[in-house]
N, C-alpha and C. Protein backbone atom coordinates (compact mmCIF):
# COMPACT_ATOMS: atom_id res chain seq x y z
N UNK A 1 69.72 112.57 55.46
CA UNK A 1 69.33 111.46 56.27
C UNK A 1 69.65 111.71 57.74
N UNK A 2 70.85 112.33 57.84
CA UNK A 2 71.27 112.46 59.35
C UNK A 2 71.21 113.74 59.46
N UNK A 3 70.72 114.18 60.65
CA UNK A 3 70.75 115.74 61.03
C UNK A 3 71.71 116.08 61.76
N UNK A 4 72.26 117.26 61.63
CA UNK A 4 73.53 117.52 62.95
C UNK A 4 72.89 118.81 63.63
N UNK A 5 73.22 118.68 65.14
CA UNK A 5 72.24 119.64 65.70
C UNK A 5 73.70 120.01 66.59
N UNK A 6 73.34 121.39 66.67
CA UNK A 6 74.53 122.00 67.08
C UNK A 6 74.17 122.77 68.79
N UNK A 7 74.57 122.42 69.95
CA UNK A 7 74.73 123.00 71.10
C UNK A 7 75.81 123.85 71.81
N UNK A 8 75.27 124.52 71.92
CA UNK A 8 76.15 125.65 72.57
C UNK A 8 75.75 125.94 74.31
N UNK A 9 76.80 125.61 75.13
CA UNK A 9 76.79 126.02 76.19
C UNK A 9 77.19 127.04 76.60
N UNK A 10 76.81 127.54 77.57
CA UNK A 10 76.90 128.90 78.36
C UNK A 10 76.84 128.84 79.21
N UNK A 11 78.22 129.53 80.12
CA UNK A 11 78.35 129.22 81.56
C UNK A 11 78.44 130.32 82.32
N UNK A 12 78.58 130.42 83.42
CA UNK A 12 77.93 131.79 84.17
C UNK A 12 79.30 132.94 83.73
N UNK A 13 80.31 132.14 83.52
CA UNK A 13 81.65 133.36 83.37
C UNK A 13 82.07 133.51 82.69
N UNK A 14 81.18 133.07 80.99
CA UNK A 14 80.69 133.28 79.54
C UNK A 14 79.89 134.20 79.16
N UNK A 15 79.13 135.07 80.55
CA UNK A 15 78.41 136.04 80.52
C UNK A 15 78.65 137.20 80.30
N UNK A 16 78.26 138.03 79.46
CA UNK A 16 78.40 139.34 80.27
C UNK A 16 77.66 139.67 81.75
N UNK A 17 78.69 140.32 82.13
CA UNK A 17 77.77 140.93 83.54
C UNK A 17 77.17 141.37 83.93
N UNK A 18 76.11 140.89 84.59
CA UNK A 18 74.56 141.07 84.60
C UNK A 18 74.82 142.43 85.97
N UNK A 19 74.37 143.58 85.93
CA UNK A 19 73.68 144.65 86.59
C UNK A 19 73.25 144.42 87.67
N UNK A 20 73.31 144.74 89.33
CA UNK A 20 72.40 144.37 90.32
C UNK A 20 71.06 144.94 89.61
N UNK A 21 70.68 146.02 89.20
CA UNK A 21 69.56 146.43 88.91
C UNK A 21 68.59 145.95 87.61
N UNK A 22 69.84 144.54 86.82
CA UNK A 22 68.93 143.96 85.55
C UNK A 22 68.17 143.30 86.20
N UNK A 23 66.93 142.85 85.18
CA UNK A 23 65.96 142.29 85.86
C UNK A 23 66.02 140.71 86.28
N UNK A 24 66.91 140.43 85.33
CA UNK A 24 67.40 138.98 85.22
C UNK A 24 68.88 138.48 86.39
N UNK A 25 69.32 139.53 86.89
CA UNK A 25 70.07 139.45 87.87
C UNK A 25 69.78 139.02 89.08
N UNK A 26 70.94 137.95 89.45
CA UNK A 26 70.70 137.11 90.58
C UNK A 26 71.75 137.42 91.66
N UNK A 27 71.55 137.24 92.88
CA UNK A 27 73.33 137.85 93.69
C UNK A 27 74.21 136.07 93.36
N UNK A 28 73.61 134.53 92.89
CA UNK A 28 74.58 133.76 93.24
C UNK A 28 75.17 133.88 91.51
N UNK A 29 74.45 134.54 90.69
CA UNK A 29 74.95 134.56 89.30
C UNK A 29 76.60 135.16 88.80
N UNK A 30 77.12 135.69 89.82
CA UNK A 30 78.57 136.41 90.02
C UNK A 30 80.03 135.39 90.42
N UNK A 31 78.99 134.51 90.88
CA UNK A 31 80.17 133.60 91.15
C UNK A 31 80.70 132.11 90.18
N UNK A 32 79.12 131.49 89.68
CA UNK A 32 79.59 130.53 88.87
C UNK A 32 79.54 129.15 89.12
N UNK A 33 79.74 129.59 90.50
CA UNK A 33 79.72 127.98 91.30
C UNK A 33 79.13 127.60 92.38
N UNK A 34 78.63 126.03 92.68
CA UNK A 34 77.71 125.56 93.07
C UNK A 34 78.56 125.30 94.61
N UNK A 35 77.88 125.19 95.85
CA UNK A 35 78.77 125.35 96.90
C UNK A 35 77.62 124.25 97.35
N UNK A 36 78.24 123.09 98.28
CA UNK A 36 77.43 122.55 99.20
C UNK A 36 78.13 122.53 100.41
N UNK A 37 76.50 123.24 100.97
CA UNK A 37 77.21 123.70 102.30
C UNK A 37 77.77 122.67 103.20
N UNK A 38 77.23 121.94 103.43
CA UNK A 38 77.50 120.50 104.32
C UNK A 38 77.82 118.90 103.95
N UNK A 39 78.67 118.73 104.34
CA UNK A 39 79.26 117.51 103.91
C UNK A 39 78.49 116.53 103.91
N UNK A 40 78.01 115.20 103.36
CA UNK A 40 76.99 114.53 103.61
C UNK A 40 77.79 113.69 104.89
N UNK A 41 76.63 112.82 105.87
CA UNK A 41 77.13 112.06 106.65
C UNK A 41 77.57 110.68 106.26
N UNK A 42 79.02 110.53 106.82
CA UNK A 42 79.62 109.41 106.54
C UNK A 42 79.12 108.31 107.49
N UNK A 43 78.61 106.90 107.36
CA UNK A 43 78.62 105.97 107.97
C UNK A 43 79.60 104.72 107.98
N UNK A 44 79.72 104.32 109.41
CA UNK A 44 80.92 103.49 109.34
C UNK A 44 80.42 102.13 108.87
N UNK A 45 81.57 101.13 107.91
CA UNK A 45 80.72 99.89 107.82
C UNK A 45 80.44 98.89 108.46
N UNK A 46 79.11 98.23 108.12
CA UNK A 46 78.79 97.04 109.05
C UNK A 46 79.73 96.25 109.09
N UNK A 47 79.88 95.77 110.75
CA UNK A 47 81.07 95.10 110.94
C UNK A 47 80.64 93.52 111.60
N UNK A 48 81.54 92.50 110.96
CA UNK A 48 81.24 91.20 111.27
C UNK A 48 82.33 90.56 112.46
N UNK A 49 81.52 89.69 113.01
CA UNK A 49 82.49 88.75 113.96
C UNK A 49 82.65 87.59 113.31
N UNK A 50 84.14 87.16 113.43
CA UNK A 50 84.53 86.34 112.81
C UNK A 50 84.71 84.46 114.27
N UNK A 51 83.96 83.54 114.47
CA UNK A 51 83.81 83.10 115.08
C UNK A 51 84.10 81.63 114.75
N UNK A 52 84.87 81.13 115.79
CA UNK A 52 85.46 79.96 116.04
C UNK A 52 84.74 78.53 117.01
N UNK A 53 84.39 77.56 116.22
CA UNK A 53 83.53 76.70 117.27
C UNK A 53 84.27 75.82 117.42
N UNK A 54 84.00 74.80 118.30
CA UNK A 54 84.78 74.20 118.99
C UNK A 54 84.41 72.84 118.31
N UNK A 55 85.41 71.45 118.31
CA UNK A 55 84.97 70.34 117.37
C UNK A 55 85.70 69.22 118.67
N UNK A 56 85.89 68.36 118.56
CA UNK A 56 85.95 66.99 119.73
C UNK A 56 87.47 66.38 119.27
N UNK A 57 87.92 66.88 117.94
CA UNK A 57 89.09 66.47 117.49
C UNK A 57 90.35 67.23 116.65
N UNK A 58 89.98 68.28 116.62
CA UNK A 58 91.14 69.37 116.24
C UNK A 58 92.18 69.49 117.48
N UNK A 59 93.48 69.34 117.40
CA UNK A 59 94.04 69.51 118.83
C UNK A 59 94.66 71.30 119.17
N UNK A 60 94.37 71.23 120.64
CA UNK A 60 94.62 72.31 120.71
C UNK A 60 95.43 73.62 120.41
N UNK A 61 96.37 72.61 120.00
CA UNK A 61 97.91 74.02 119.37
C UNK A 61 97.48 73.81 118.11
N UNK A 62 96.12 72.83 117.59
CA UNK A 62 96.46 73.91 116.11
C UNK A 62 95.44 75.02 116.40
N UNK A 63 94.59 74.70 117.23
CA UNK A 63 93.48 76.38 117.40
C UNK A 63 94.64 77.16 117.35
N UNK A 64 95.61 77.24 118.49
CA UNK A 64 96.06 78.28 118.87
C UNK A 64 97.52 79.07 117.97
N UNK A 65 97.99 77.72 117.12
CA UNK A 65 98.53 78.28 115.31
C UNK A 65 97.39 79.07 114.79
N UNK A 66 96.25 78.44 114.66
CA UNK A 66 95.50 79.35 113.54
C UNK A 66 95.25 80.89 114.27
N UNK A 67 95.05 80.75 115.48
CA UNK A 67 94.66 81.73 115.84
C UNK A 67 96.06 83.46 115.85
N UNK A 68 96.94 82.73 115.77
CA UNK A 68 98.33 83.22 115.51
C UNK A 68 98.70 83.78 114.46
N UNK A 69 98.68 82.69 113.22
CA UNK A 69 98.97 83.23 111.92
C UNK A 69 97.64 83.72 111.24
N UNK A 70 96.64 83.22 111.32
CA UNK A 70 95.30 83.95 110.50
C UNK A 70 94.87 85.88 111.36
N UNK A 71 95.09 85.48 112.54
CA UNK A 71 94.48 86.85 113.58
C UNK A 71 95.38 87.66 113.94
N UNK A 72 97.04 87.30 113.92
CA UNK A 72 97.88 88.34 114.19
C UNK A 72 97.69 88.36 115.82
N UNK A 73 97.29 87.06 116.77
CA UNK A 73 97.34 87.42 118.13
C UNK A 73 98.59 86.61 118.79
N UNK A 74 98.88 87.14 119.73
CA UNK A 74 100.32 87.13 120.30
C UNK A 74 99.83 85.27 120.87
N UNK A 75 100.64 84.59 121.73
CA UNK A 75 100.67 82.98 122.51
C UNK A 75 99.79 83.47 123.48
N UNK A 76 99.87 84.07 124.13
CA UNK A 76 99.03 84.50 125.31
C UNK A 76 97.48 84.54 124.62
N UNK A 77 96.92 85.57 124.06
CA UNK A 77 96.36 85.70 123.61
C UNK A 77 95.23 84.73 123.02
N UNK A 78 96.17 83.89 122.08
CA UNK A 78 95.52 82.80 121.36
C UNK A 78 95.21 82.16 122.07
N UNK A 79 95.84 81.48 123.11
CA UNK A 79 95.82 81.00 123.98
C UNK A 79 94.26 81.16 124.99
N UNK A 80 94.38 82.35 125.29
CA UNK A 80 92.57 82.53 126.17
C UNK A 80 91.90 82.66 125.25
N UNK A 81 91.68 82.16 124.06
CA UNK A 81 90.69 82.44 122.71
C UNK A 81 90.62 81.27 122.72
N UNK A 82 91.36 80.13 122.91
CA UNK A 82 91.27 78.63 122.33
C UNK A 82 90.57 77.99 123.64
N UNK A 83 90.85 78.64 124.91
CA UNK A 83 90.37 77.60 126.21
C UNK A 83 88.98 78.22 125.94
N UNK A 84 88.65 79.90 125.20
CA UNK A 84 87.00 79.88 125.26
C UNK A 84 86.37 79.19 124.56
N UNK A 85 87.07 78.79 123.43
CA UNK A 85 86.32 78.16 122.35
C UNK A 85 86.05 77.04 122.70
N UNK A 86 87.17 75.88 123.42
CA UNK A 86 87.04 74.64 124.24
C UNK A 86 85.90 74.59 125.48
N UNK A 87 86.07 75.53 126.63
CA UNK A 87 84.87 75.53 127.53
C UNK A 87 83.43 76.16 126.65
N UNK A 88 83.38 77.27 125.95
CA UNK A 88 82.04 77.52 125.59
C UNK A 88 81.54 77.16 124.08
N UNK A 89 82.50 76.51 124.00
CA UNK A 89 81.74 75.53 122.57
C UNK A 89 82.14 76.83 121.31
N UNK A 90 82.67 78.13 121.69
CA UNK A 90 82.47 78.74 120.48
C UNK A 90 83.20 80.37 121.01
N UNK A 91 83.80 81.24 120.25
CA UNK A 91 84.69 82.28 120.65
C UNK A 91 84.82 83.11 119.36
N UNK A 92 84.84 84.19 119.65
CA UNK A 92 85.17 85.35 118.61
C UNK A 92 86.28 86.05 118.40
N UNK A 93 86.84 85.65 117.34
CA UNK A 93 88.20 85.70 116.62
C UNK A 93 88.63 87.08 116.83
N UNK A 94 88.01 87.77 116.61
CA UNK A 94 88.13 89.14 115.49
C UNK A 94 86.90 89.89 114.67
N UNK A 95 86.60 91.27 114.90
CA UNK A 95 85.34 92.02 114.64
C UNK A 95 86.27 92.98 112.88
N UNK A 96 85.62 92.38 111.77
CA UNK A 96 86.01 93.09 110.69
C UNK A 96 84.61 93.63 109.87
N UNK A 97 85.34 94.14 108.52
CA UNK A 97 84.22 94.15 107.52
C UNK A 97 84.07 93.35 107.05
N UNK A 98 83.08 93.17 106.73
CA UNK A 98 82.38 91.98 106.18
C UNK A 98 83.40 91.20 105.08
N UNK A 99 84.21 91.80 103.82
CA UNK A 99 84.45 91.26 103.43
C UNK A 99 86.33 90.31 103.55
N UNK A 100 86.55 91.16 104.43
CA UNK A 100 87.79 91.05 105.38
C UNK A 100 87.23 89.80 106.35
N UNK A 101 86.45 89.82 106.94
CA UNK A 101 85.84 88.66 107.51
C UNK A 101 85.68 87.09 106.69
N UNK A 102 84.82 87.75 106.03
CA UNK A 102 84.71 86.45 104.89
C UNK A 102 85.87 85.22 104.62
N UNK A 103 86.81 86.33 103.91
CA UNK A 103 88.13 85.97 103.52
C UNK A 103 88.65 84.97 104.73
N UNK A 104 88.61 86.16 106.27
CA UNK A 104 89.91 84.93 107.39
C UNK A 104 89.32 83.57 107.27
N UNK A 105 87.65 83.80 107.45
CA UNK A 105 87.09 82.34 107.81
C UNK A 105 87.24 81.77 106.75
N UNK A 106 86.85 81.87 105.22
CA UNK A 106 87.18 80.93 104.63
C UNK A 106 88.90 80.25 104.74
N UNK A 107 89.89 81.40 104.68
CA UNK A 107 90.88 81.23 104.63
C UNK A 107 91.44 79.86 106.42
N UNK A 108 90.79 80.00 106.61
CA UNK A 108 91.18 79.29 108.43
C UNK A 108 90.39 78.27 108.02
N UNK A 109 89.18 77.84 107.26
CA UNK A 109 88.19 76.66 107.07
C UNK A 109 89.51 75.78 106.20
N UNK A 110 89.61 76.59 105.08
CA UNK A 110 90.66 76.03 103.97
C UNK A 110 91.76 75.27 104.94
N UNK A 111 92.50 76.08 105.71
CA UNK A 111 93.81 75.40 106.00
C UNK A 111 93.38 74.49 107.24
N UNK A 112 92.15 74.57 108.18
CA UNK A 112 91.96 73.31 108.58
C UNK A 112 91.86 72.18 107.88
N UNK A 113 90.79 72.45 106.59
CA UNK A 113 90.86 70.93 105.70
C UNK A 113 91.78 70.53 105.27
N UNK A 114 92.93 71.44 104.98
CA UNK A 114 94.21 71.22 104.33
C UNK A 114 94.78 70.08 105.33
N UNK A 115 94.93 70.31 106.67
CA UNK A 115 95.54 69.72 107.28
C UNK A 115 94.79 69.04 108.41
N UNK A 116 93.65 68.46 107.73
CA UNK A 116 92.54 67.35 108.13
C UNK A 116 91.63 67.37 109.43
N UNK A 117 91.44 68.13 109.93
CA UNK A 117 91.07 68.86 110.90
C UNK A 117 89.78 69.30 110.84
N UNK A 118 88.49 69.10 111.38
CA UNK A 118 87.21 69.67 110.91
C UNK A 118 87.11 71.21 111.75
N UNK A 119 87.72 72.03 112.37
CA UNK A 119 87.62 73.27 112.72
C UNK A 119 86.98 73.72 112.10
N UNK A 120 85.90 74.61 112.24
CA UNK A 120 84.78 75.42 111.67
C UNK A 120 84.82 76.83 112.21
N UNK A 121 84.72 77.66 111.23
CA UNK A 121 84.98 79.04 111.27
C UNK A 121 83.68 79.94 110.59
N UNK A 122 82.86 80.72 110.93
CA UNK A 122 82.43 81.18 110.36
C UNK A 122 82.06 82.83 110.77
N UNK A 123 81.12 84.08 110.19
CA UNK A 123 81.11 84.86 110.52
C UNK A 123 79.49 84.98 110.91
N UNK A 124 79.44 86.02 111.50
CA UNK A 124 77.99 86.88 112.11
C UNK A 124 77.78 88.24 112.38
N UNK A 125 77.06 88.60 111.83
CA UNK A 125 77.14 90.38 111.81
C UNK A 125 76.84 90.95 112.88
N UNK A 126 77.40 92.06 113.78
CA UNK A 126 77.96 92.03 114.79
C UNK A 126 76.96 93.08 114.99
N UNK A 127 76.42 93.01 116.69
CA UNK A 127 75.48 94.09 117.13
C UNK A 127 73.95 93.50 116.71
């Protein structure tokens, strides 16, 4: 009912050694192995901006908490990130990968609602 079929492999240094002058002789047949010459090209990944808009009732030190503990930016810092977001309605956090991105903004949306605040955070793919 069942057949068993039997394979046998053969690999180049399972050979006997083929002759420059056999007919079946190759010069890469001596070595065995497959060489690629060139590395393929690596591309870097698409990278997102992570962006902060501005709302009429979040007060300003909590922009500039979130912008602290979620972004890793120093008082100073947060600080000229929160007056852009206040004068131009909107400011960019931080340029990640996409899914590193994702994460802060949800993570910064979350702890505004947590602590009642409509701050809006979201991302945009950058370039």
């Amino acid at each position: 009912m069942h057949a068993i079929s039997q394979i046998r492999l053969t690999f180049n240094q399972d050979r006997p050694a083929l002759q420059k002058d056999h007919p079946g002789a190759h010069e890469d047949d001596s070595a065995g192995i497959a060489v690629q010459e060139a590395k393929p090209a690596l591309q870097a990944p698409p990278m997102y901006k992570v962006v902060l808009f501005n709302d009429d009732y979040t007060p300003m030190d909590f922009v500039v908490e979130v912008l602290e503990v979620f972004f890793n930016l120093n008082r100073e810092l947060a600080t000229k990130v929160m007056l852009a977001v206040h004068t131009e309605g909107r400011a960019v956090c931080g340029v990640f990968t996409r899914d590193i991105a994702e994460t802060k903004a949800m993570q910064v949306n979350q702890y505004a609602r947590e602590s009642q605040h409509p701050l809006l955070c979201e991302i945009e793919k950058d370039g």
